[in-house]
N, C-alpha and C. Protein backbone atom coordinates (compact mmCIF):
# COMPACT_ATOMS: atom_id res chain seq x y z
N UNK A 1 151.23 52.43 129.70
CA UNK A 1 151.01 51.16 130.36
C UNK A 1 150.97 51.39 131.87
N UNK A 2 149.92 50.21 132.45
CA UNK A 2 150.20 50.95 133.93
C UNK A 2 150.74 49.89 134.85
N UNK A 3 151.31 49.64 135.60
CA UNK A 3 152.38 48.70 136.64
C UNK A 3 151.62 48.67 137.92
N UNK A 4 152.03 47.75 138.26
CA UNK A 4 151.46 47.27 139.82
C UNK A 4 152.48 47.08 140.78
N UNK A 5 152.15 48.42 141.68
CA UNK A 5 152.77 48.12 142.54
C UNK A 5 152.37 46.97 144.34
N UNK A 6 153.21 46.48 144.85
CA UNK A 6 152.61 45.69 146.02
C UNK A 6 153.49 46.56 147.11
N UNK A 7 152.56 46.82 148.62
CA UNK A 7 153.61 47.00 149.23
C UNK A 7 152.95 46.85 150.73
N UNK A 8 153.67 46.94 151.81
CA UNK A 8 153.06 46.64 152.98
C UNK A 8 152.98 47.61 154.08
N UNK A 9 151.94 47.83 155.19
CA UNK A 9 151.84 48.94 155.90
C UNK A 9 151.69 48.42 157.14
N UNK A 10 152.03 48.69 158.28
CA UNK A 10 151.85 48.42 159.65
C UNK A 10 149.90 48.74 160.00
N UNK A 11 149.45 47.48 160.41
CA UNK A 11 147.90 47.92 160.73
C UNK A 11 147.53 49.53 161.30
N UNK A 12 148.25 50.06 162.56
CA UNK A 12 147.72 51.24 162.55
C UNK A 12 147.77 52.38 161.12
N UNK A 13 148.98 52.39 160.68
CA UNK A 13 148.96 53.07 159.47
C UNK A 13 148.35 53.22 158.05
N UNK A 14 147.75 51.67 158.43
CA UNK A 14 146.77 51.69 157.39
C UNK A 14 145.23 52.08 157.38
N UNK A 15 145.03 51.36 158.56
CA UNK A 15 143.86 51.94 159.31
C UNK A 15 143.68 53.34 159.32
N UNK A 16 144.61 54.29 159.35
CA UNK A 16 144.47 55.83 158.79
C UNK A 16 144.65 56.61 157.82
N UNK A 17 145.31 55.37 156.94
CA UNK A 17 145.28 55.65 155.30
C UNK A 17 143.51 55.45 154.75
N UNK A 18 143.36 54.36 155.10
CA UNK A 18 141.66 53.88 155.05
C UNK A 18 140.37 54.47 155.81
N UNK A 19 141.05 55.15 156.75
CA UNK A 19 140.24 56.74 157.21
C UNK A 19 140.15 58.08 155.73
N UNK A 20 141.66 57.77 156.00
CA UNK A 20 141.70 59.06 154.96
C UNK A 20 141.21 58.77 153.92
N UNK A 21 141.33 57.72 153.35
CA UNK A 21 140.52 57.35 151.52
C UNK A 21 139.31 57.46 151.45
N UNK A 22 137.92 56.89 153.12
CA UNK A 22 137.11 57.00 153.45
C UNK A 22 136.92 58.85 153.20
N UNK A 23 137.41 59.77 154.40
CA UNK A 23 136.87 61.04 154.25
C UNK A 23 137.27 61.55 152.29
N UNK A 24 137.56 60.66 151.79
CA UNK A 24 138.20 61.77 150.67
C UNK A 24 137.40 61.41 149.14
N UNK A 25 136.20 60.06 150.19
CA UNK A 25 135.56 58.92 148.38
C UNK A 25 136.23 58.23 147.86
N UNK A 26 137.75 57.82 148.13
CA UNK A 26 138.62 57.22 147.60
C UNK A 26 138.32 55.83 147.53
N UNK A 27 139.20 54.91 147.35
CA UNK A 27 139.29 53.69 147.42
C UNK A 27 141.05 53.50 148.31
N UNK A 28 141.45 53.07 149.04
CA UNK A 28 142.68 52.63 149.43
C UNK A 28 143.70 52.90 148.12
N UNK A 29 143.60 52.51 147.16
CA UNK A 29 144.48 51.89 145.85
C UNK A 29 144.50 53.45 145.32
N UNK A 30 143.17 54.08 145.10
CA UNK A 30 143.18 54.85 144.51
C UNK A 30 143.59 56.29 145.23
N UNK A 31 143.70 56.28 146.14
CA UNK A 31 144.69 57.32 147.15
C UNK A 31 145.85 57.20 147.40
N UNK A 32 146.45 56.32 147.53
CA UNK A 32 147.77 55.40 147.40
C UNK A 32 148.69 55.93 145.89
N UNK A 33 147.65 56.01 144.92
CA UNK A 33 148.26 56.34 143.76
C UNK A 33 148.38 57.51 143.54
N UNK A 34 147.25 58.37 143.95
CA UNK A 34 147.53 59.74 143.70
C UNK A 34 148.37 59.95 144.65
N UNK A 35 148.68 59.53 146.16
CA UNK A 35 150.37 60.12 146.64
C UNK A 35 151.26 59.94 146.26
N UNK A 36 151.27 58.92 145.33
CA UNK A 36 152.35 58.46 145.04
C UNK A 36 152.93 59.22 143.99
N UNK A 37 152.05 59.53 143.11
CA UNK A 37 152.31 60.63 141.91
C UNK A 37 152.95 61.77 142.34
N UNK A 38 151.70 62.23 143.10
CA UNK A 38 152.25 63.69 143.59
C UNK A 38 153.38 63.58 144.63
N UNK A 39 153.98 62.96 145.03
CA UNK A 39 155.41 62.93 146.00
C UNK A 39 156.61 63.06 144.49
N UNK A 40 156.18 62.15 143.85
CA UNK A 40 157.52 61.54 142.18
C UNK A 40 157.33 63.09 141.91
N UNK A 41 156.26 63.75 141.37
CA UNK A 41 155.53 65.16 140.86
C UNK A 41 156.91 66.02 141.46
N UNK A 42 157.35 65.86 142.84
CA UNK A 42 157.44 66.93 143.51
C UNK A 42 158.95 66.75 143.67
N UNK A 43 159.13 65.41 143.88
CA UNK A 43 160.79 65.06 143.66
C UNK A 43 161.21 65.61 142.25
N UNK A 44 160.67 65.55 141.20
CA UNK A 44 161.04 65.78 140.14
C UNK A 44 161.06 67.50 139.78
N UNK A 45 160.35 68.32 140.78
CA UNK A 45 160.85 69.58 140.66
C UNK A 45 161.66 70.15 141.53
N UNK A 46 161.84 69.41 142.45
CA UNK A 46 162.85 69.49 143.54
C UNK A 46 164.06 69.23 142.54
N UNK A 47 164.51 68.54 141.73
CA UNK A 47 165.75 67.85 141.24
C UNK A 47 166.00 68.76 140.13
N UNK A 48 165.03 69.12 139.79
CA UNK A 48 165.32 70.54 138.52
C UNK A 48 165.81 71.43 138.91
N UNK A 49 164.87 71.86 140.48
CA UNK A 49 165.89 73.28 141.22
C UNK A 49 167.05 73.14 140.96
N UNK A 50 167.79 71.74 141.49
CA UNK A 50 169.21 71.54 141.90
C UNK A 50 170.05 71.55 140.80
N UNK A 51 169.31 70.82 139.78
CA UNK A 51 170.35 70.69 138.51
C UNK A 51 170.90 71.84 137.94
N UNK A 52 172.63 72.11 137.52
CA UNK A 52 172.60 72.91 136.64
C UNK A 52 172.49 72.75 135.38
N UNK A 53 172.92 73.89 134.67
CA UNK A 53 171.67 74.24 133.16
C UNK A 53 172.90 73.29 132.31
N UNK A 54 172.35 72.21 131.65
CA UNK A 54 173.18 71.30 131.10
C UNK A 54 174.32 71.93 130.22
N UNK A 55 174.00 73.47 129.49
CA UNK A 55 175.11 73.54 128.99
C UNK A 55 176.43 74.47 130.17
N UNK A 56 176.42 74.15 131.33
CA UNK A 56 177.28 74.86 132.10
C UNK A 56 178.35 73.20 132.12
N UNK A 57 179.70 73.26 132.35
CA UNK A 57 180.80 71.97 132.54
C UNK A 57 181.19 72.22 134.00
N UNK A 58 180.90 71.09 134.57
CA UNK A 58 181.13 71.38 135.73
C UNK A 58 182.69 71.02 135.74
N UNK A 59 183.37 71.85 137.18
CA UNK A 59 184.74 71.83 137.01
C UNK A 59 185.33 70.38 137.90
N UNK A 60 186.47 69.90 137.65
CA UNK A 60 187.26 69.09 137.84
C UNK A 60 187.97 69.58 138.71
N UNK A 61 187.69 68.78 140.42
CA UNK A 61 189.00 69.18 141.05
C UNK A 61 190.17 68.69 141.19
């Protein structure tokens, strides 16, 4: 299923998001989404580095 997100940008910043979607064929929405993926993408292997291996108990101080 796919969700909608709403959210708001300061005019200059958008104005160079809408550059960038321009050089890239995008659409605003549709560049917006692929960062958005790939940032979650990247948090989510960032958080694996950190985790330890579920069967380790972590100790109690």
């Amino acid at each position: 299923m796919t969700k909608r997100l709403t959210t708001y940008l300061a005019d200059g910043i958008y104005d160079l998001f809408e550059e960038w979607a321009k050089d890239e064929r995008r659409s605003v929405s549709s560049l917006s989404a692929f960062l958005l993926e790939q940032a979650v993408r990247e948090r989510q292997k960032q958080m694996q580095k950190q985790s330890p291996p579920s069967d380790q108990k972590q100790e109690k101080s």
